[in-house]
N, C-alpha and C. Protein backbone atom coordinates (compact mmCIF):
# COMPACT_ATOMS: atom_id res chain seq x y z
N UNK A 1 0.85 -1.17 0.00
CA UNK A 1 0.00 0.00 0.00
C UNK A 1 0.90 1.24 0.00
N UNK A 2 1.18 1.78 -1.34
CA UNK A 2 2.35 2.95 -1.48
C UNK A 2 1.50 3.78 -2.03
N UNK A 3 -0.11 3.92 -2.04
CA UNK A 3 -0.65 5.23 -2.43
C UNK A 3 -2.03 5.20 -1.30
N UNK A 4 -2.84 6.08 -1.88
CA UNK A 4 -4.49 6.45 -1.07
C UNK A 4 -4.86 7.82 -1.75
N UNK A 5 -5.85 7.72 -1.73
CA UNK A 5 -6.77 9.12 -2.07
C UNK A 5 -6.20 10.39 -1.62
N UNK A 6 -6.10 11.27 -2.01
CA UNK A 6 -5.63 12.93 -1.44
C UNK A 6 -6.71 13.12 -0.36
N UNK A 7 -7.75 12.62 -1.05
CA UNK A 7 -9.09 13.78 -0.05
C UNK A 7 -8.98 12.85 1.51
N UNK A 8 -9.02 11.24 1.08
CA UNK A 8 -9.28 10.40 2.27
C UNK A 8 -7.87 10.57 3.32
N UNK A 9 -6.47 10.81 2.56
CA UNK A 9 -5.37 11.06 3.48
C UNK A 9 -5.55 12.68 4.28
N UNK A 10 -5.95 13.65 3.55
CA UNK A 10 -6.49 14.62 4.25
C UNK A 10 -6.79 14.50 5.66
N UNK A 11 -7.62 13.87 5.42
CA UNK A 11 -8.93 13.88 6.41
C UNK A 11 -8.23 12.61 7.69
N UNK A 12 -7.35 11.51 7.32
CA UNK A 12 -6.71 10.43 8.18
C UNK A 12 -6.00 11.46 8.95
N UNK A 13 -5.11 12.51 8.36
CA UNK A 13 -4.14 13.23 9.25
C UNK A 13 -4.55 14.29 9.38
N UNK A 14 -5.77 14.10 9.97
CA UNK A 14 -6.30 15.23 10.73
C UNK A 14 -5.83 17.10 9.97
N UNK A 15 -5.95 17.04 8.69
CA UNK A 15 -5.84 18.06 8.11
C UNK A 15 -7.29 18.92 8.12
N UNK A 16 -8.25 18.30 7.84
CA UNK A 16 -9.46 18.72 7.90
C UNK A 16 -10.42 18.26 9.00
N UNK A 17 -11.46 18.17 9.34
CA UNK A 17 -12.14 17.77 10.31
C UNK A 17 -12.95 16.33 9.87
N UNK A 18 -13.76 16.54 8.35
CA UNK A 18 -14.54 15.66 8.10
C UNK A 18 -13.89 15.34 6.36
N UNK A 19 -14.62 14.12 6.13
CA UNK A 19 -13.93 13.14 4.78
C UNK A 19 -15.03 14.31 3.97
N UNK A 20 -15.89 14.52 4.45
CA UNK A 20 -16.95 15.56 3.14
C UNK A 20 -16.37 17.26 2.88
N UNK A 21 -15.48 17.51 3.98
CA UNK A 21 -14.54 18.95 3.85
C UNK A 21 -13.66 18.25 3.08
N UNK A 22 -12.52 17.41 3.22
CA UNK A 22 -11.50 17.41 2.27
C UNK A 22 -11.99 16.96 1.00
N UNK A 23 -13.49 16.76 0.70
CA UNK A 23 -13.44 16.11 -0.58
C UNK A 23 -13.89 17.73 -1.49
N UNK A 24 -14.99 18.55 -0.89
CA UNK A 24 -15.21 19.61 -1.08
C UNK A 24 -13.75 20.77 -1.46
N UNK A 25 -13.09 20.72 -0.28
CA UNK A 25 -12.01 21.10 -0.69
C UNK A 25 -10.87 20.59 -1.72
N UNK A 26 -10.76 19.63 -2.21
CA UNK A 26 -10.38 19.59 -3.51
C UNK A 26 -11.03 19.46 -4.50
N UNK A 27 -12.13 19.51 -4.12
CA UNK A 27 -13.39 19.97 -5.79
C UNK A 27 -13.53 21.68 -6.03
N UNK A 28 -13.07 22.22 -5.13
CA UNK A 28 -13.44 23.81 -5.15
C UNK A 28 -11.75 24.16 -5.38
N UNK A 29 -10.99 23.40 -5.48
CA UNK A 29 -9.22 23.78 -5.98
C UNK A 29 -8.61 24.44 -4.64
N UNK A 30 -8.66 23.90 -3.41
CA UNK A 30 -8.19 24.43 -2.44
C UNK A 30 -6.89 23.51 -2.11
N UNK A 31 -6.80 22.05 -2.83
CA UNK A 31 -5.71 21.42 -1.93
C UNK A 31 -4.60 20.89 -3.55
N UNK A 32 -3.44 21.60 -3.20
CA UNK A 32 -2.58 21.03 -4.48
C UNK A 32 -1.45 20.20 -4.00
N UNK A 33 -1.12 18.78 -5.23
CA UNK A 33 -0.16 18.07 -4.98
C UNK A 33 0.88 18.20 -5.72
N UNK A 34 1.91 18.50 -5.07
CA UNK A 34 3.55 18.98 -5.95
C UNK A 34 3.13 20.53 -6.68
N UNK A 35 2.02 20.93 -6.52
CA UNK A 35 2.09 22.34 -7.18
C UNK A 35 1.01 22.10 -7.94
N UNK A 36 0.43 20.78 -8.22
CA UNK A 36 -1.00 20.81 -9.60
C UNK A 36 -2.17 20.74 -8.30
N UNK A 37 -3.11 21.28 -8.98
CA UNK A 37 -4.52 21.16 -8.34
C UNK A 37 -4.99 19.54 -8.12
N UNK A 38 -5.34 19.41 -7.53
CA UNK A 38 -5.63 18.30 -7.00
C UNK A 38 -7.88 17.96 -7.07
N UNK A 39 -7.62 16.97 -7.85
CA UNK A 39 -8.59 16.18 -7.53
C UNK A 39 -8.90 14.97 -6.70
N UNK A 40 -10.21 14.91 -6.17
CA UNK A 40 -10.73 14.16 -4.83
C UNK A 40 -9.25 12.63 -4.77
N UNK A 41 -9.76 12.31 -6.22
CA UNK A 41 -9.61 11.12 -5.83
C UNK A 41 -7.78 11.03 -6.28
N UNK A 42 -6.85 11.55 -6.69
CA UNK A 42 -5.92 11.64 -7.00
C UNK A 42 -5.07 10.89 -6.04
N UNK A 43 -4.08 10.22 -6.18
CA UNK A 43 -3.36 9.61 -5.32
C UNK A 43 -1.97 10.41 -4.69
N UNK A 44 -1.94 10.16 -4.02
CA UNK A 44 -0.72 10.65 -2.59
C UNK A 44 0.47 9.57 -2.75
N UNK A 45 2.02 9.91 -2.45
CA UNK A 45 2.95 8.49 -2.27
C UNK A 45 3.49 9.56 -1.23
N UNK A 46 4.16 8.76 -0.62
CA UNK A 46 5.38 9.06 0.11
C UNK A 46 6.52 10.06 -0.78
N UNK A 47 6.45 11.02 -0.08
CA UNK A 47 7.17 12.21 -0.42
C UNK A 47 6.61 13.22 -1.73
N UNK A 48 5.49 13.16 -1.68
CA UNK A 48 4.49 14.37 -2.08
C UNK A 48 4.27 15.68 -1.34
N UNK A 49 4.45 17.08 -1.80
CA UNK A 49 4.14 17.77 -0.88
C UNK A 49 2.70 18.02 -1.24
N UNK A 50 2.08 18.32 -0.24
CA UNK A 50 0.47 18.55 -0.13
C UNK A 50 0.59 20.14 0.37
N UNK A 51 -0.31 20.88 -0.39
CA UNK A 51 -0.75 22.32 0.23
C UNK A 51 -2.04 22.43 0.31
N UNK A 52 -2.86 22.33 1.68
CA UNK A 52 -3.98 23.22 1.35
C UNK A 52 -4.62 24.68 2.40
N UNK A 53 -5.55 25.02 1.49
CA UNK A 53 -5.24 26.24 1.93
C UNK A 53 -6.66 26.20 2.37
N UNK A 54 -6.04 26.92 3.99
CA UNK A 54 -7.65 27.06 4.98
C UNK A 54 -7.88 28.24 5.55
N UNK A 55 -8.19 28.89 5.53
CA UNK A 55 -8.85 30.24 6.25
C UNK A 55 -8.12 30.78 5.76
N UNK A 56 -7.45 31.24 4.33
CA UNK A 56 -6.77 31.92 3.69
C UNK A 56 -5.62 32.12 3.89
N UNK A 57 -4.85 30.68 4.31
CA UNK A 57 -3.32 30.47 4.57
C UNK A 57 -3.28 28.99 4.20
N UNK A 58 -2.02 28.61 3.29
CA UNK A 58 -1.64 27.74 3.08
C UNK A 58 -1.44 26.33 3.95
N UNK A 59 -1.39 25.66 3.90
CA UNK A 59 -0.73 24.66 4.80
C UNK A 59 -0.03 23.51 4.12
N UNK A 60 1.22 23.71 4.06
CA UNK A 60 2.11 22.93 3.60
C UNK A 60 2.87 21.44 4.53
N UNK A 61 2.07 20.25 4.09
CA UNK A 61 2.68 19.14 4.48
C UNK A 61 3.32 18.38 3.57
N UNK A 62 4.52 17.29 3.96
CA UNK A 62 5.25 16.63 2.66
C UNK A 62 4.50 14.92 3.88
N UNK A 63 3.84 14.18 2.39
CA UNK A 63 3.78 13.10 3.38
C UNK A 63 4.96 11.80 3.62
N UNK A 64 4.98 11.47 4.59
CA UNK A 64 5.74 10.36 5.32
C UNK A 64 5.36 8.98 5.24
N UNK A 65 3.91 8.48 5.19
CA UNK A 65 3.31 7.59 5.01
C UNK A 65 2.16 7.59 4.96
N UNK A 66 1.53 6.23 4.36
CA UNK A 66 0.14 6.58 3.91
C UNK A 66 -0.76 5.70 5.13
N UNK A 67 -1.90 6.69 5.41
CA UNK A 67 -2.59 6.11 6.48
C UNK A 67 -4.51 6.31 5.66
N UNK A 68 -4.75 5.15 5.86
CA UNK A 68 -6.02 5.76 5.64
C UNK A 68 -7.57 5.60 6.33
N UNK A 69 -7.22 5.21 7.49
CA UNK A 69 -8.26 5.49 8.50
C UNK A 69 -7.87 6.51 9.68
N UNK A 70 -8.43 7.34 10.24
CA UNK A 70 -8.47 8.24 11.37
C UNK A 70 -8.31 7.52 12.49
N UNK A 71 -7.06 8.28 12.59
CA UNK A 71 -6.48 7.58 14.29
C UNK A 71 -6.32 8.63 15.53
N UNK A 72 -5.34 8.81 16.16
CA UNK A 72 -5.37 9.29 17.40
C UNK A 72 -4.27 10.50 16.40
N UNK A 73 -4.36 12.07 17.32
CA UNK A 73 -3.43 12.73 16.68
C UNK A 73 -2.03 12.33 16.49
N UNK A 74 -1.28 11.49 17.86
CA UNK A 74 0.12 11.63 17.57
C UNK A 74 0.35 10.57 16.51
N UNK A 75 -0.40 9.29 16.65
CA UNK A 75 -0.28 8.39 15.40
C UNK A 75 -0.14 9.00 14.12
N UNK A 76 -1.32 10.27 13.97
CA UNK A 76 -1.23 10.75 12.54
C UNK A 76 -0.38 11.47 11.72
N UNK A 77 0.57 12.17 13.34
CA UNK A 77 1.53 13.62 12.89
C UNK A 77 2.98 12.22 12.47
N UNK A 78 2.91 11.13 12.64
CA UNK A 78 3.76 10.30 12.19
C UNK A 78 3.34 10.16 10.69
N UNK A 79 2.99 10.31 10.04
CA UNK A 79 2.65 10.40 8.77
C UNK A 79 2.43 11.70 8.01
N UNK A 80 3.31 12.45 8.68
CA UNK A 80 3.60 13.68 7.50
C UNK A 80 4.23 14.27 8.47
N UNK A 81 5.18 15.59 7.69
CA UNK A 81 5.71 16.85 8.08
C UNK A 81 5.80 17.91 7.51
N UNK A 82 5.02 18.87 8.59
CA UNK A 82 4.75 20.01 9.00
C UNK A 82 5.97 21.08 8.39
N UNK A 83 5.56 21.46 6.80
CA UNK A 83 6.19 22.47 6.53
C UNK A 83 5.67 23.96 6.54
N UNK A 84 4.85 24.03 7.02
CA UNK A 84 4.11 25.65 7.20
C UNK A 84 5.13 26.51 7.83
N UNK A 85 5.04 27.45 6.98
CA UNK A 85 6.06 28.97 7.49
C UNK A 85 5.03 29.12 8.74
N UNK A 86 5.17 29.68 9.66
CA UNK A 86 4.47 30.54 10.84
C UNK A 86 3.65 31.72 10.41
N UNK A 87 3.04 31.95 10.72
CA UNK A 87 1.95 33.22 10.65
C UNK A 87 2.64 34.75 10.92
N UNK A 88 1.97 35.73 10.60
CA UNK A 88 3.07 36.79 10.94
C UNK A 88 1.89 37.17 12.21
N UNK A 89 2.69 38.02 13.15
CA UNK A 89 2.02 38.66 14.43
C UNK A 89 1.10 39.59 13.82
N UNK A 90 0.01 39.65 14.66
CA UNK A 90 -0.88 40.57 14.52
C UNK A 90 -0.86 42.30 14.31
N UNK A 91 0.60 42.39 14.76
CA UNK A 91 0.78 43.73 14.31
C UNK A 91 1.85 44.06 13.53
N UNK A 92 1.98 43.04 12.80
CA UNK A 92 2.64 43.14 11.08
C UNK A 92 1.73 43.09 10.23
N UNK A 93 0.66 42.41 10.23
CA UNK A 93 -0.47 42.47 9.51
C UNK A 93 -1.33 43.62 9.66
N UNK A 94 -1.01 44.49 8.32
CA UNK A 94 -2.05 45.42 7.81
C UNK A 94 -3.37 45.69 8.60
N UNK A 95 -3.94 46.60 8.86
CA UNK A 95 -4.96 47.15 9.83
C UNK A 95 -6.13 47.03 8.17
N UNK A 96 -6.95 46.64 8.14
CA UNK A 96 -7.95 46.75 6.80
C UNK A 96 -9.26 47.47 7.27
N UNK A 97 -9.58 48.47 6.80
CA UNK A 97 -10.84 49.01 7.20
C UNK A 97 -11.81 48.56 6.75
N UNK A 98 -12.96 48.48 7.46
CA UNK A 98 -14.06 47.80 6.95
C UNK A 98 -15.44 48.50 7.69
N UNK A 99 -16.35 48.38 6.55
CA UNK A 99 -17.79 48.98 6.57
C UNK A 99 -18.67 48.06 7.06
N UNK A 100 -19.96 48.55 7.34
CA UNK A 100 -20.49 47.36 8.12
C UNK A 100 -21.56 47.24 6.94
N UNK A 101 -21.90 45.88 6.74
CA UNK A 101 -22.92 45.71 5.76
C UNK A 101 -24.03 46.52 5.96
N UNK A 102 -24.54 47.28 4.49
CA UNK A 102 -25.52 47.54 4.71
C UNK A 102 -25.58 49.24 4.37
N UNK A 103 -24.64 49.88 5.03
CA UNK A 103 -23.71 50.75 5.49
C UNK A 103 -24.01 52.00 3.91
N UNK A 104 -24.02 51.47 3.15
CA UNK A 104 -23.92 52.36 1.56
C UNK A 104 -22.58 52.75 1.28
N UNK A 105 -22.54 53.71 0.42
CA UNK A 105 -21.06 54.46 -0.06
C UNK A 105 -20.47 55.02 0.95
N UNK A 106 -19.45 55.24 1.01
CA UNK A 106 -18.45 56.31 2.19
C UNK A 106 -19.21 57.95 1.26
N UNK A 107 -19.47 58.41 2.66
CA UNK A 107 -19.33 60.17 2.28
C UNK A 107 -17.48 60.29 1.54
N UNK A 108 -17.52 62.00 1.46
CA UNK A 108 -16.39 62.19 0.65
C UNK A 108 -15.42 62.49 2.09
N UNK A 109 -16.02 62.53 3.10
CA UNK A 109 -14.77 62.64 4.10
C UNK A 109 -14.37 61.35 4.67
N UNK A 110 -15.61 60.50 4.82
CA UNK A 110 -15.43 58.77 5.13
C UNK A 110 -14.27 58.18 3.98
N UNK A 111 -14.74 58.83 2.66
CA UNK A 111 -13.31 58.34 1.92
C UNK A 111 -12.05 58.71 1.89
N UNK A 112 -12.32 60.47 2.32
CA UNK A 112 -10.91 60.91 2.41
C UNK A 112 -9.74 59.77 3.46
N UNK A 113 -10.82 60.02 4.37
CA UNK A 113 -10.32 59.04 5.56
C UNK A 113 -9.75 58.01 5.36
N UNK A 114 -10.40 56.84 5.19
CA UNK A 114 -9.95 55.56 4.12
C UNK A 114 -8.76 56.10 3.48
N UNK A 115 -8.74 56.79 2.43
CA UNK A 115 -7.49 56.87 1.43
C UNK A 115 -5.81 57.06 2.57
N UNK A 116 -6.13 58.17 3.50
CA UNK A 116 -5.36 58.69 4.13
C UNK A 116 -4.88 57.49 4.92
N UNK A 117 -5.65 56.72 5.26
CA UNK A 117 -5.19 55.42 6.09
C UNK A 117 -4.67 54.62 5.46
N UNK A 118 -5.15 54.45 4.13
CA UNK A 118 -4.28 53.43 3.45
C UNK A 118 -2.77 54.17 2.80
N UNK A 119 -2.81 55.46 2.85
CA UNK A 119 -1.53 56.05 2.30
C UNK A 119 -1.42 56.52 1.22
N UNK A 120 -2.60 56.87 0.55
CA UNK A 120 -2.63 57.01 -0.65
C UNK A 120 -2.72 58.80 -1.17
């Protein structure tokens, strides 16, 4: 057994929560293998890197071995490694202004404002 499904290894190493998120997520082009988009059923080997991307950050694993039933976490983190860069701190990340739905156009000083904040 030197392969398994992308979506079903997903979901074994606890990448996603449920087998119907990782399958969704590689039907909507969220999870790529070696760099190609990845479909459900596409196969995984040992030493594939896997990226997928969740709450609008990547997550980069290379897998180690193929598991394909859901086990206990530390069993699972034995079957891949954890290449994700770290997140940047909250106050390196850009301040984004935001309107509240509903809200309409900015007046011309609500925009001045805006512009001035963004630097423009």
């Amino acid at each position: 057994m030197e392969k398994a499904r992308v979506d079903s290894w997903i979901w074994a190493v606890r990448i996603t929560k449920t087998r119907s998120a990782a399958t969704s997520a590689c039907k909507a082009g969220h999870v790529r293998v070696n760099g190609e988009r990845a479909k459900p059923a596409q196969p995984v080997a040992p030493g594939d890197e896997v990226r997928v991307r969740q709450h609008g950050f990547d997550r980069i694993v290379v897998v180690r071995g193929i598991i394909l039933k859901r086990t206990s976490a530390t069993e699972a983190a034995k079957h891949f490694e954890d290449r994700t860069p770290p997140r940047l701190p909250r106050e390196e990340v850009g301040f984004v202004p935001t309107r509240d739905r509903g809200a309409g156009r900015p007046s011309k000083r609500e925009r001045r404002d805006l512009e001035k904040l963004r630097g423009h």
